[in-house]
C-alpha atoms as a PDB file:
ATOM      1  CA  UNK A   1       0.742 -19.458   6.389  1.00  0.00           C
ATOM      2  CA  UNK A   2       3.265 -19.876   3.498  1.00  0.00           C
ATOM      3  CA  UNK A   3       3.630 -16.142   2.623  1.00  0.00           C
ATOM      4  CA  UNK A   4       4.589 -12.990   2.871  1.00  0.00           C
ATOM      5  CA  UNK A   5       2.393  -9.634   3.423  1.00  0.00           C
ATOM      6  CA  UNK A   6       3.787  -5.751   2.725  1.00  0.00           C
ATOM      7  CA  UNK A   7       1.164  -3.230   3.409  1.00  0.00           C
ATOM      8  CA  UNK A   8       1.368  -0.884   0.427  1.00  0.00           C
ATOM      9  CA  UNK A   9      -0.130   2.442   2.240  1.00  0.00           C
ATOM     10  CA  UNK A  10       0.777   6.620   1.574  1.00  0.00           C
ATOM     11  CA  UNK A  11       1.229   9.660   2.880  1.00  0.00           C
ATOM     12  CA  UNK A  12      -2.656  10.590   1.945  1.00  0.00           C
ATOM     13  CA  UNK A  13      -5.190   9.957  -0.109  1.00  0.00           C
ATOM     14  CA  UNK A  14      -4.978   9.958  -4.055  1.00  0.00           C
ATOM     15  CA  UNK A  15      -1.155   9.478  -3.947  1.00  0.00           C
ATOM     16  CA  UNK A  16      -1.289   6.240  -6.198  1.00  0.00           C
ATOM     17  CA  UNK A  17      -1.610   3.770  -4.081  1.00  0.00           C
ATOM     18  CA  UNK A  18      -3.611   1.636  -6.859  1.00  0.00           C
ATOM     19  CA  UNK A  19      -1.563   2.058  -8.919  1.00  0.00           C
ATOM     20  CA  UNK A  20       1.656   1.519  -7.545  1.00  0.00           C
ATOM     21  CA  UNK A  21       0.077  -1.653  -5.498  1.00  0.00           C
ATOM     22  CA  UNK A  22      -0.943  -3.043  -9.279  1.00  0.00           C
ATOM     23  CA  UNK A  23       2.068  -2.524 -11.551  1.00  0.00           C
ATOM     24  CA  UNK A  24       4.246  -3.513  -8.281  1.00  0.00           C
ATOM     25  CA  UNK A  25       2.539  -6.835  -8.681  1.00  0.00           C
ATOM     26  CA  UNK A  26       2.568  -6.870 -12.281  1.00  0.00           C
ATOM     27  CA  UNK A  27       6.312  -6.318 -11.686  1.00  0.00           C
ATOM     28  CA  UNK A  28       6.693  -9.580  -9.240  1.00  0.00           C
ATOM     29  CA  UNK A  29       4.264 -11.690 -11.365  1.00  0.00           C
ATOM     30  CA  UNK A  30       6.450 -11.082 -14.790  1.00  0.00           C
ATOM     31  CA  UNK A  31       9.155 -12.167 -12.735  1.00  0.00           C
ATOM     32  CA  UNK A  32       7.392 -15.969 -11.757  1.00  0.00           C
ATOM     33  CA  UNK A  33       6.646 -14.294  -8.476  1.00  0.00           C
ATOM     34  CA  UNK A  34       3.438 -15.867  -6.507  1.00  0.00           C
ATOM     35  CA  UNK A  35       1.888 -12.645  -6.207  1.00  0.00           C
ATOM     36  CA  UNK A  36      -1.315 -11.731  -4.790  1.00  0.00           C
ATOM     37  CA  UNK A  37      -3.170  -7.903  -4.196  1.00  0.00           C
ATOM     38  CA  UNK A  38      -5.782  -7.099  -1.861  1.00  0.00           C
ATOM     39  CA  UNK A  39      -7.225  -4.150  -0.366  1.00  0.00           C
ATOM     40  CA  UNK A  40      -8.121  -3.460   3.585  1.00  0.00           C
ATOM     41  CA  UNK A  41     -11.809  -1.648   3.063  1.00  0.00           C
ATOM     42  CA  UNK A  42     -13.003  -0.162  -0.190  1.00  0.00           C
ATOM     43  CA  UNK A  43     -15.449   2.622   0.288  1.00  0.00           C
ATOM     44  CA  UNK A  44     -17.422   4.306  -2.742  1.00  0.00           C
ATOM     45  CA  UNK A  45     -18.556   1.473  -4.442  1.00  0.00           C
ATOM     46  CA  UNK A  46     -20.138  -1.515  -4.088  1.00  0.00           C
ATOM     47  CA  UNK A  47     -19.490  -5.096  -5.164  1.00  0.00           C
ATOM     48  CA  UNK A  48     -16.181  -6.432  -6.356  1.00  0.00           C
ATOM     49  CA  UNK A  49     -13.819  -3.077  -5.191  1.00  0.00           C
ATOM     50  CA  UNK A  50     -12.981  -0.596  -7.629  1.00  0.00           C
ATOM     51  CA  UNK A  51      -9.040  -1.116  -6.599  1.00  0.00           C
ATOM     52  CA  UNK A  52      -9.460  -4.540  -6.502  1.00  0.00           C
ATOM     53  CA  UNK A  53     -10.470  -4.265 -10.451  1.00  0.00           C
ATOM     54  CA  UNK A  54      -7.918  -1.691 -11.327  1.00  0.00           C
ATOM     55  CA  UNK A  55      -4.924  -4.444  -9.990  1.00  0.00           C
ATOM     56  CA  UNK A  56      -5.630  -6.972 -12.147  1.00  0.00           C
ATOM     57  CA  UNK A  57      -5.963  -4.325 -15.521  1.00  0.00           C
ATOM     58  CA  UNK A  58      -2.875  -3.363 -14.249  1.00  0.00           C
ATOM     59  CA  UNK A  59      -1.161  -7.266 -13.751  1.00  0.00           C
ATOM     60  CA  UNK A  60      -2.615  -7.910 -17.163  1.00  0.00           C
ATOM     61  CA  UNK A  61      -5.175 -11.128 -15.464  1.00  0.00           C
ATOM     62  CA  UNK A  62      -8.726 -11.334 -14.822  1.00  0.00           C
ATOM     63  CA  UNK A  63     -10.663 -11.293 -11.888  1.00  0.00           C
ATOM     64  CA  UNK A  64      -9.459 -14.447  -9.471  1.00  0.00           C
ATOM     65  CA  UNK A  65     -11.439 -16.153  -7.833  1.00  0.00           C
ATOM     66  CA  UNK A  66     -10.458 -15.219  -4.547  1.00  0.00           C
ATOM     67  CA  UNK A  67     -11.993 -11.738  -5.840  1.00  0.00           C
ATOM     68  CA  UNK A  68     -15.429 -13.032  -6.554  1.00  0.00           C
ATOM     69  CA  UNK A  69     -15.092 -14.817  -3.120  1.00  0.00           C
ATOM     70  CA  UNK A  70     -14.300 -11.307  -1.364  1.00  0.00           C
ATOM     71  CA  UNK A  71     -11.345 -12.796  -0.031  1.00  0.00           C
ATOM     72  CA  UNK A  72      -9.135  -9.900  -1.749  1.00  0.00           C
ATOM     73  CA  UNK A  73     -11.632  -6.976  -0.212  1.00  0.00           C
ATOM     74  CA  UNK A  74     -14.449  -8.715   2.255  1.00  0.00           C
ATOM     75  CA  UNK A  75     -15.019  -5.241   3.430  1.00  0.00           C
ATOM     76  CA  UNK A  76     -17.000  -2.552   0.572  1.00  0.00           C
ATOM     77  CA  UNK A  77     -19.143   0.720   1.696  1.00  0.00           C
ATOM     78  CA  UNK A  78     -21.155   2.927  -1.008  1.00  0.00           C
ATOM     79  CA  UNK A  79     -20.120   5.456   1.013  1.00  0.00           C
ATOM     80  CA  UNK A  80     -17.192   7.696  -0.112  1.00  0.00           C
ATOM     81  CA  UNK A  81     -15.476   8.304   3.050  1.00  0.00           C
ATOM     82  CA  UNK A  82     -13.414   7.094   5.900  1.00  0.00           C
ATOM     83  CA  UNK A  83     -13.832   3.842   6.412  1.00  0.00           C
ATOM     84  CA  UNK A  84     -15.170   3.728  10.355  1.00  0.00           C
ATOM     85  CA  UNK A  85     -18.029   6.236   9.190  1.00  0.00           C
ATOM     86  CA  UNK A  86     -18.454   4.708   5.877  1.00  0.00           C
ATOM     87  CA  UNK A  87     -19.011   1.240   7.922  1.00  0.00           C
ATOM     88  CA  UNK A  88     -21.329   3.688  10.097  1.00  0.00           C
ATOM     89  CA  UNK A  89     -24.148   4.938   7.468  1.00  0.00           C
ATOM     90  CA  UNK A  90     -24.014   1.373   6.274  1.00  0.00           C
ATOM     91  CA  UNK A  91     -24.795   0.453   9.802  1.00  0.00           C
ATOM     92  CA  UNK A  92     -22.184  -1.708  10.073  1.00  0.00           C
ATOM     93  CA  UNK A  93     -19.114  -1.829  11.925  1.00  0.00           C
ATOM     94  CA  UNK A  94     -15.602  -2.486   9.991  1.00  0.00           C
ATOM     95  CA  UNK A  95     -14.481  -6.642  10.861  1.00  0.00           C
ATOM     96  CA  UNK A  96     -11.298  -6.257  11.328  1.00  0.00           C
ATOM     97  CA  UNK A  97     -10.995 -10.050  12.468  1.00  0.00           C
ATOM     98  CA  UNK A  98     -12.716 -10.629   8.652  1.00  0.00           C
ATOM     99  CA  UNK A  99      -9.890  -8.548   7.244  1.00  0.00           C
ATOM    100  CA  UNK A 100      -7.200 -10.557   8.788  1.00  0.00           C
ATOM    101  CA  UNK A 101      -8.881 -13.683   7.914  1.00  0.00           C
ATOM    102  CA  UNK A 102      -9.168 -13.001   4.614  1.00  0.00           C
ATOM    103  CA  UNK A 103      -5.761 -12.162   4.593  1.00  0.00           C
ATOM    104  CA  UNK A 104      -4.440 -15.271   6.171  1.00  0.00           C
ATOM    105  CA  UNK A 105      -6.345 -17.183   3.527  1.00  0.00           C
ATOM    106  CA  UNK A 106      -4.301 -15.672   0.485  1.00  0.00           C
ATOM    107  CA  UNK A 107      -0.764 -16.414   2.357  1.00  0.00           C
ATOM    108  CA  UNK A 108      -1.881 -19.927   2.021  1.00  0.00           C
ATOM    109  CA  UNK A 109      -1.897 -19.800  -1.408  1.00  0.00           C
ATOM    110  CA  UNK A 110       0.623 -16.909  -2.653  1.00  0.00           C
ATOM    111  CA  UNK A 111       4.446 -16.227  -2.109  1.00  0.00           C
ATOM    112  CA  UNK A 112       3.589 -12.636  -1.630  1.00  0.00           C
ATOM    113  CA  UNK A 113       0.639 -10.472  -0.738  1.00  0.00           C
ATOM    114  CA  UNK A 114       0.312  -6.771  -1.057  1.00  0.00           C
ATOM    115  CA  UNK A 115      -2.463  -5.184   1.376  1.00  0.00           C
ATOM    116  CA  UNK A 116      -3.245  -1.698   0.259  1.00  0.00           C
ATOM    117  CA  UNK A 117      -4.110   0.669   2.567  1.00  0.00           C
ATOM    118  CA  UNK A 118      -6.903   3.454   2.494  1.00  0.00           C
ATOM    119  CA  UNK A 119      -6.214   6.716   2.654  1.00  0.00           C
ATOM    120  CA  UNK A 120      -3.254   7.602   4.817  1.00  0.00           C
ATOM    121  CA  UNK A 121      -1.209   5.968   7.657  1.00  0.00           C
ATOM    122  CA  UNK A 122      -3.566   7.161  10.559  1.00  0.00           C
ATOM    123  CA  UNK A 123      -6.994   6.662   9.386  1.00  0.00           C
ATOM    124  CA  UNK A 124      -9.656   5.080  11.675  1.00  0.00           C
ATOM    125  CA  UNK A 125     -10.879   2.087  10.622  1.00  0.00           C
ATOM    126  CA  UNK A 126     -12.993   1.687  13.614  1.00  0.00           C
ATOM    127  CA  UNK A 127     -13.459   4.222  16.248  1.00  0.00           C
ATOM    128  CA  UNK A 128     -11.017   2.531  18.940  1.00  0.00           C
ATOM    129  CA  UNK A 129      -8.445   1.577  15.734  1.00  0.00           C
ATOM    130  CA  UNK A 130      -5.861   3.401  13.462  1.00  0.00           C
ATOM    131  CA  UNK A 131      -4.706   2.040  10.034  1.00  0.00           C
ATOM    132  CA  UNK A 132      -1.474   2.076  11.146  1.00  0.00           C
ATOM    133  CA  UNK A 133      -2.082   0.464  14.957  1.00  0.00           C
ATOM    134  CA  UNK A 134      -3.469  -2.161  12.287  1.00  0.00           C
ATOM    135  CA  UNK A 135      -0.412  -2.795  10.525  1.00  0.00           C
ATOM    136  CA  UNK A 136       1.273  -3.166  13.869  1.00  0.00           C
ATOM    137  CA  UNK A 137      -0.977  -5.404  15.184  1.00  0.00           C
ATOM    138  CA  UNK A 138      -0.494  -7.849  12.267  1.00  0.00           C
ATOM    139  CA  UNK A 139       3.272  -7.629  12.304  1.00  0.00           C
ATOM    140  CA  UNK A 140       3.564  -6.626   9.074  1.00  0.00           C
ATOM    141  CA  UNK A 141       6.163  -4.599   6.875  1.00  0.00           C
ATOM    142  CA  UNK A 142       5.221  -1.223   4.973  1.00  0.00           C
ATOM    143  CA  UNK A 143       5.944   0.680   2.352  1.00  0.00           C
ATOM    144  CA  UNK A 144       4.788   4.020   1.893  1.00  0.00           C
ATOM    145  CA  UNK A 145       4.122   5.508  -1.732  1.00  0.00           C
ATOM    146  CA  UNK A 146       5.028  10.021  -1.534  1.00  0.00           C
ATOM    147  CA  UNK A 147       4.368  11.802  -4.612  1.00  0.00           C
ATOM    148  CA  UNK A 148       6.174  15.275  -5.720  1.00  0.00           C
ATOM    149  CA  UNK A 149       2.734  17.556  -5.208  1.00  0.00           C
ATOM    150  CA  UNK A 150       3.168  20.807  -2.527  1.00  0.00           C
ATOM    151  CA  UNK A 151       3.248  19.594   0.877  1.00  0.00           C
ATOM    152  CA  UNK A 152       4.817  15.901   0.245  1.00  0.00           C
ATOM    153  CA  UNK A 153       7.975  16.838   2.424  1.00  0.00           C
ATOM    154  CA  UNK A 154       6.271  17.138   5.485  1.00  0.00           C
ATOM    155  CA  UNK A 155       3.312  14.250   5.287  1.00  0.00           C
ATOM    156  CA  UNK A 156       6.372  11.974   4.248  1.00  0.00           C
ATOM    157  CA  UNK A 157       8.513  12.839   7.236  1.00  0.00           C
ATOM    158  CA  UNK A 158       5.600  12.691   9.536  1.00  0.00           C
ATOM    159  CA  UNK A 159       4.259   9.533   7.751  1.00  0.00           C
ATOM    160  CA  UNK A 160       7.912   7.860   9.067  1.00  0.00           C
ATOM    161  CA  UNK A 161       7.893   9.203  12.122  1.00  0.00           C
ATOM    162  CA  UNK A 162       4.815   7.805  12.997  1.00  0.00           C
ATOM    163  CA  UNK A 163       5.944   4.295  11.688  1.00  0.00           C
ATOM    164  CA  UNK A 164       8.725   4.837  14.075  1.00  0.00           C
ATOM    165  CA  UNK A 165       7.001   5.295  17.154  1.00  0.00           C
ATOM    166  CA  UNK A 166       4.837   2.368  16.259  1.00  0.00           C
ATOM    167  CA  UNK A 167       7.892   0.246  16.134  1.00  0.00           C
ATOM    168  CA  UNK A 168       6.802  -0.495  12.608  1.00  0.00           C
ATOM    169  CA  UNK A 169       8.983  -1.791   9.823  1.00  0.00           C
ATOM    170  CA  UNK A 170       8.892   0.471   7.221  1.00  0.00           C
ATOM    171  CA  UNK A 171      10.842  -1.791   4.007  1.00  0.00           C
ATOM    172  CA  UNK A 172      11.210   1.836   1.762  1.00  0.00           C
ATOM    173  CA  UNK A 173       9.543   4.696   0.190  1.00  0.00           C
ATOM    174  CA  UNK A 174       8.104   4.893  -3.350  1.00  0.00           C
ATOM    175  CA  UNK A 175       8.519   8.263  -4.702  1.00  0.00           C
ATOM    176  CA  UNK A 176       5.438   8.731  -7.623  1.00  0.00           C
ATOM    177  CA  UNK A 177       6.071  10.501 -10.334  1.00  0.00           C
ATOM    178  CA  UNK A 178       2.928   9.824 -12.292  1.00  0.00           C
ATOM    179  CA  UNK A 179       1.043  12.994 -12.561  1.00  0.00           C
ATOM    180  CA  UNK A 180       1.726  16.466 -13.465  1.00  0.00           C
ATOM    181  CA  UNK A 181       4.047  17.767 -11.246  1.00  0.00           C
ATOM    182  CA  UNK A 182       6.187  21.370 -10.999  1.00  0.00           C
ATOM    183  CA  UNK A 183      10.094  19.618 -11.490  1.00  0.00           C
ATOM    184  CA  UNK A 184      11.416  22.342  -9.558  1.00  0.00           C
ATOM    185  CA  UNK A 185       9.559  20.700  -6.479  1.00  0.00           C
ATOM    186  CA  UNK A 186       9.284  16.939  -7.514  1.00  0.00           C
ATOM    187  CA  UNK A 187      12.746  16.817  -7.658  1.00  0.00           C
ATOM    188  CA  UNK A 188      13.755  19.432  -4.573  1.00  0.00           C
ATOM    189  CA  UNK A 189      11.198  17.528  -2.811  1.00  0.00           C
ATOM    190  CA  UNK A 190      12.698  13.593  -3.628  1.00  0.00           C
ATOM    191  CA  UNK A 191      16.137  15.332  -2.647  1.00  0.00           C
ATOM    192  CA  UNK A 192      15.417  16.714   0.571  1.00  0.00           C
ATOM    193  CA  UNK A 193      13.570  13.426   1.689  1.00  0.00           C
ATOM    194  CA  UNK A 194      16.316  11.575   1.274  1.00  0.00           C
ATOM    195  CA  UNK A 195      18.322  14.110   2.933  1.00  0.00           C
ATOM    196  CA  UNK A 196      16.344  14.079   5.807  1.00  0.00           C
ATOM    197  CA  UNK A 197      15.988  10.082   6.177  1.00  0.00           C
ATOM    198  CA  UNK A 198      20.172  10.089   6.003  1.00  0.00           C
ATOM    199  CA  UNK A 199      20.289  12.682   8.686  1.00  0.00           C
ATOM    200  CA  UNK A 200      18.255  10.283  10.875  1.00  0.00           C
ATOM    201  CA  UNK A 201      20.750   8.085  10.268  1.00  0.00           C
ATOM    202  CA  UNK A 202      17.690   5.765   8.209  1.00  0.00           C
ATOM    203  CA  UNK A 203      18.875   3.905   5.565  1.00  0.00           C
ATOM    204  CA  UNK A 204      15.184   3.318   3.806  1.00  0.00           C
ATOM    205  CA  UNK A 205      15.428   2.973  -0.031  1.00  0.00           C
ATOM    206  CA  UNK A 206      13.906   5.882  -2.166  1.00  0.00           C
ATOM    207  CA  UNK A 207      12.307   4.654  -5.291  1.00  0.00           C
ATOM    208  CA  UNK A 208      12.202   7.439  -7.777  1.00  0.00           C
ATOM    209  CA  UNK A 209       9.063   5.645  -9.896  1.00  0.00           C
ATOM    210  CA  UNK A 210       8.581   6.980 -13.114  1.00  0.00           C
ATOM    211  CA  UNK A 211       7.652   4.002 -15.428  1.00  0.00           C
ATOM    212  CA  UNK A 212       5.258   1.395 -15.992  1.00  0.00           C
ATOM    213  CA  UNK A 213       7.100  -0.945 -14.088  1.00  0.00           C
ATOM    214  CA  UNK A 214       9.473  -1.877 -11.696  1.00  0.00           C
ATOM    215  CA  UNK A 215      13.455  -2.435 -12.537  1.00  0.00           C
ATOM    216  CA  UNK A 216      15.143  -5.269 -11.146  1.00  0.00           C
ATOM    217  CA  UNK A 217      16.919  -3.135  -8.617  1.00  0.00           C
ATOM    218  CA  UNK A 218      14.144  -1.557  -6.829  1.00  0.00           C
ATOM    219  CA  UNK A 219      12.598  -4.821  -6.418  1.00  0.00           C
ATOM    220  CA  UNK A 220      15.525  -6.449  -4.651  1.00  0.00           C
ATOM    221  CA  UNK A 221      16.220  -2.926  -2.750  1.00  0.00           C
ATOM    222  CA  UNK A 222      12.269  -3.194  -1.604  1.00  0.00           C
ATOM    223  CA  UNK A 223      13.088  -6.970  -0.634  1.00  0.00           C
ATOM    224  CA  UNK A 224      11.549  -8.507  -2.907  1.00  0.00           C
ATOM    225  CA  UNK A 225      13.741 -10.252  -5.361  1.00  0.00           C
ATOM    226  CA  UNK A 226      17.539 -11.432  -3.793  1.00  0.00           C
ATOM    227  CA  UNK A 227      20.402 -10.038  -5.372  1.00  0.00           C
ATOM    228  CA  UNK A 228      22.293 -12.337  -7.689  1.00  0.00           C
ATOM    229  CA  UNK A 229      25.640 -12.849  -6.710  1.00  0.00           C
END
């Protein structure tokens, strides 16, 4: 393996993940960045993955080939749910060993790989495995993408902590603004996260996104670009 995976998961579901995962990649690739997405289980659809789809509109490129070969989402369930029960009514089973070799495939070929996640941190993917427990097991880094709706503070916070008991690497946070949001909140909210990861002593980077794309900075403070000299 050649590359380099980040795990682009959330606090919950329908916090932008997609979204964030595409024009993040659209962001490396305008930049002469190797870049490759994929997603860990796509449920609700069938065939090529909805997210899958929505990555390249958003990187500007068709469908790859590695998407029409499944190797960018080997695991799709009609079934609109989480993904161990969504495997379930299939009557299937979610192969995790498929993900992972799948994903070992595209670090042959690509300087960077983003893996979205489904849903938030602790999901099942099978009944004996977390999302997160996952991530761990594959050694990989994470970034989480918050958003400024009600409630963010806390899933954030607990979203870290559980990366922290995991003993997994957590490269920064992406803070969403895409959306309507009340300001009063989205930007009491963004403040008192980063409050609260300097009082831990935690010196993750807070990306306040509110663009199409991603500056120069928050690139090389997510890791991904070095800073010139």
């Amino acid at each position: 393996m050649n590359g380099r995976l980040t795990v682009v998961s959330g606090i919950d579901t329908g916090v932008g993940k997609t979204a964030v995962t595409g024009l993040l990649a659209a962001s490396l690739l305008h930049r002469g960045v190797r870049v490759m997405t994929s997603k860990t289980v796509q449920t609700g659809c069938t065939g090529i993955a909805d997210d899958i789809v929505e990555h390249r509109r958003l990187m500007g490129i068709p469908l790859e080939e590695a998407d029409r070969l499944r190797l960018t989402c080997p695991q799709v369930f009609p079934l609109p749910a989480s993904p161990h029960l969504a495997a379930r009514m299939a009557g299937s089973e979610v192969d995790l060993a498929g993900i992972s070799a799948s994903v070992n495939a595209l670090l042959e070929q690509y300087d960077e790989v983003l893996l979205e996640g489904v849903g938030g941190l602790l999901v099942p993917l099978s009944p004996d495995m977390l999302f997160l427990d996952y991530v761990k097991s594959g050694g990989w880094d994470l970034l989480l993408v918050a958003t400024p709706r009600l409630g963010s503070i806390n899933h954030t916070l607990l979203s870290v902590e559980a990366c922290l008991c995991r003993e997994v690497p957590l490269r920064g946070i992406i803070y969403n603004r895409f959306g309507e949001h009340d300001p009063l909140i989205a930007e009491d909210s963004l403040e008192t996260i980063r409050r609260e990861l300097s009082r831990r002593s935690l010196s993750l980077p807070v990306i306040d996104f509110r663009s199409a794309s991603f500056h120069t900075t928050d690139l090389e403070q997510l890791g991904f670009l070095v800073p010139e000299p």
